[in-house]
Protein backbone atom coordinates (compact mmCIF):
# COMPACT_ATOMS: atom_id res chain seq x y z
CA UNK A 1 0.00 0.00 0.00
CA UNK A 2 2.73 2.38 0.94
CA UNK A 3 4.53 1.42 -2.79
CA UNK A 4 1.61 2.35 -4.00
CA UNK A 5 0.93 5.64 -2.69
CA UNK A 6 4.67 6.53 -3.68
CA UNK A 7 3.91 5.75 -7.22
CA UNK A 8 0.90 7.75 -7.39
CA UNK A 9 2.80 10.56 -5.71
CA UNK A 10 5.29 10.52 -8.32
CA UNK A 11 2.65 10.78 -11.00
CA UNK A 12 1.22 13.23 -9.33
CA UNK A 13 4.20 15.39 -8.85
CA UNK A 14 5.19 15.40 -12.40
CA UNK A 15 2.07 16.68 -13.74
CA UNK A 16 2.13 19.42 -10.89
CA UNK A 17 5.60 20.13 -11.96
CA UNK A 18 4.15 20.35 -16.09
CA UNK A 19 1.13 21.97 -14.98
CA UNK A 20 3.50 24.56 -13.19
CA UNK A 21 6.00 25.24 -16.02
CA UNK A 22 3.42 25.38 -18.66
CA UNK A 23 1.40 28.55 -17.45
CA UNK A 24 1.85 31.77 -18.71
CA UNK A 25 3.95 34.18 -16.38
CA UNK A 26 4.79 37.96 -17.08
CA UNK A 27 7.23 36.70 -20.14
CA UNK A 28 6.28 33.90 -22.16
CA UNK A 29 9.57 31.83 -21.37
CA UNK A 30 8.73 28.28 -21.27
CA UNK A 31 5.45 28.03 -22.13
CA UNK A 32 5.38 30.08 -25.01
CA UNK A 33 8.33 27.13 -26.32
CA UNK A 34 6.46 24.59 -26.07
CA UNK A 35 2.72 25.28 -26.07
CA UNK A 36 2.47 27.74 -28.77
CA UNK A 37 -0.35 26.01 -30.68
CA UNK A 38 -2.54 25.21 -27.78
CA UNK A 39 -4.03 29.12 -27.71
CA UNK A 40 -5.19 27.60 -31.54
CA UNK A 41 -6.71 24.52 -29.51
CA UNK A 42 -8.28 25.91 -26.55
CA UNK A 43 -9.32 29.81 -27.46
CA UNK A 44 -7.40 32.92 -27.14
CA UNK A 45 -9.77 33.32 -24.42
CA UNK A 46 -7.60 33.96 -20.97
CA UNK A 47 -10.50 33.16 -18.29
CA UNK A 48 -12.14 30.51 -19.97
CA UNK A 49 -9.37 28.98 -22.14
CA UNK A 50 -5.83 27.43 -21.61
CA UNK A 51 -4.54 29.29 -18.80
CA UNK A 52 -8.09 28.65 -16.93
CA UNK A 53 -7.56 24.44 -17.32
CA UNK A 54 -3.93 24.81 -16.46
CA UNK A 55 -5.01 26.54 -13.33
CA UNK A 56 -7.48 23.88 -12.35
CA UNK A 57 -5.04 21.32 -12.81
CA UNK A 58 -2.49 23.17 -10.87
CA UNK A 59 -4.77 23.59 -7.92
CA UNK A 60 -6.47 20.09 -7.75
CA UNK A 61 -2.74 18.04 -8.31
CA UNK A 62 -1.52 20.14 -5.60
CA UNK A 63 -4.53 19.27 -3.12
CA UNK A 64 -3.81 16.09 -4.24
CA UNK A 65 -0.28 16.29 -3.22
CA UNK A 66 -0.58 17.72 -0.05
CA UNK A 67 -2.95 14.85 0.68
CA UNK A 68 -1.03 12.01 -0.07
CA UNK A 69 2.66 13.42 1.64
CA UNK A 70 0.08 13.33 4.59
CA UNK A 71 -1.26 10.07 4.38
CA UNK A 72 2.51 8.66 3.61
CA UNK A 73 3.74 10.28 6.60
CA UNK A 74 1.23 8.47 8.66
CA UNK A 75 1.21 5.49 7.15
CA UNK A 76 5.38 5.73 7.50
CA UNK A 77 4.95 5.75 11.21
């Protein structure tokens, strides 16, 4: 059970660290690199488009996170 929580953690992090590096910030930097077509995909729409999902995603992984590092730290004891 502890394995796998780890593995899921692991998951999890990555996508928190994609969902991270892929939002806009005040200069396009990364995500300008390599998610230039998605404003094509999702709208050029800030609230409701790209940057909106990527924000969701952000906050929910992170919950997520939070969540398990607890449970592993109990179940660790």
């Amino acid at each position: 059970m502890y394995t796998a929580f780890m593995v899921i953690l692991g998951i999890v992090s990555v996508i928190l660290i994609l969902s991270i590096l892929l939002q806009e910030g005040n200069s396009d930097g990364l995500s300008g690199s390599i998610a230039g077509g998605a404003e094509q995909l999702f709208g050029t729409k800030r609230g409701r488009g790209y940057q909106s999902i990527l924000n969701k995603i952000t906050i929910v992984t992170s919950v997520v996170f939070i969540v398990l590092s607890l449970i592993l730290v109990t179940i660790g004891k």
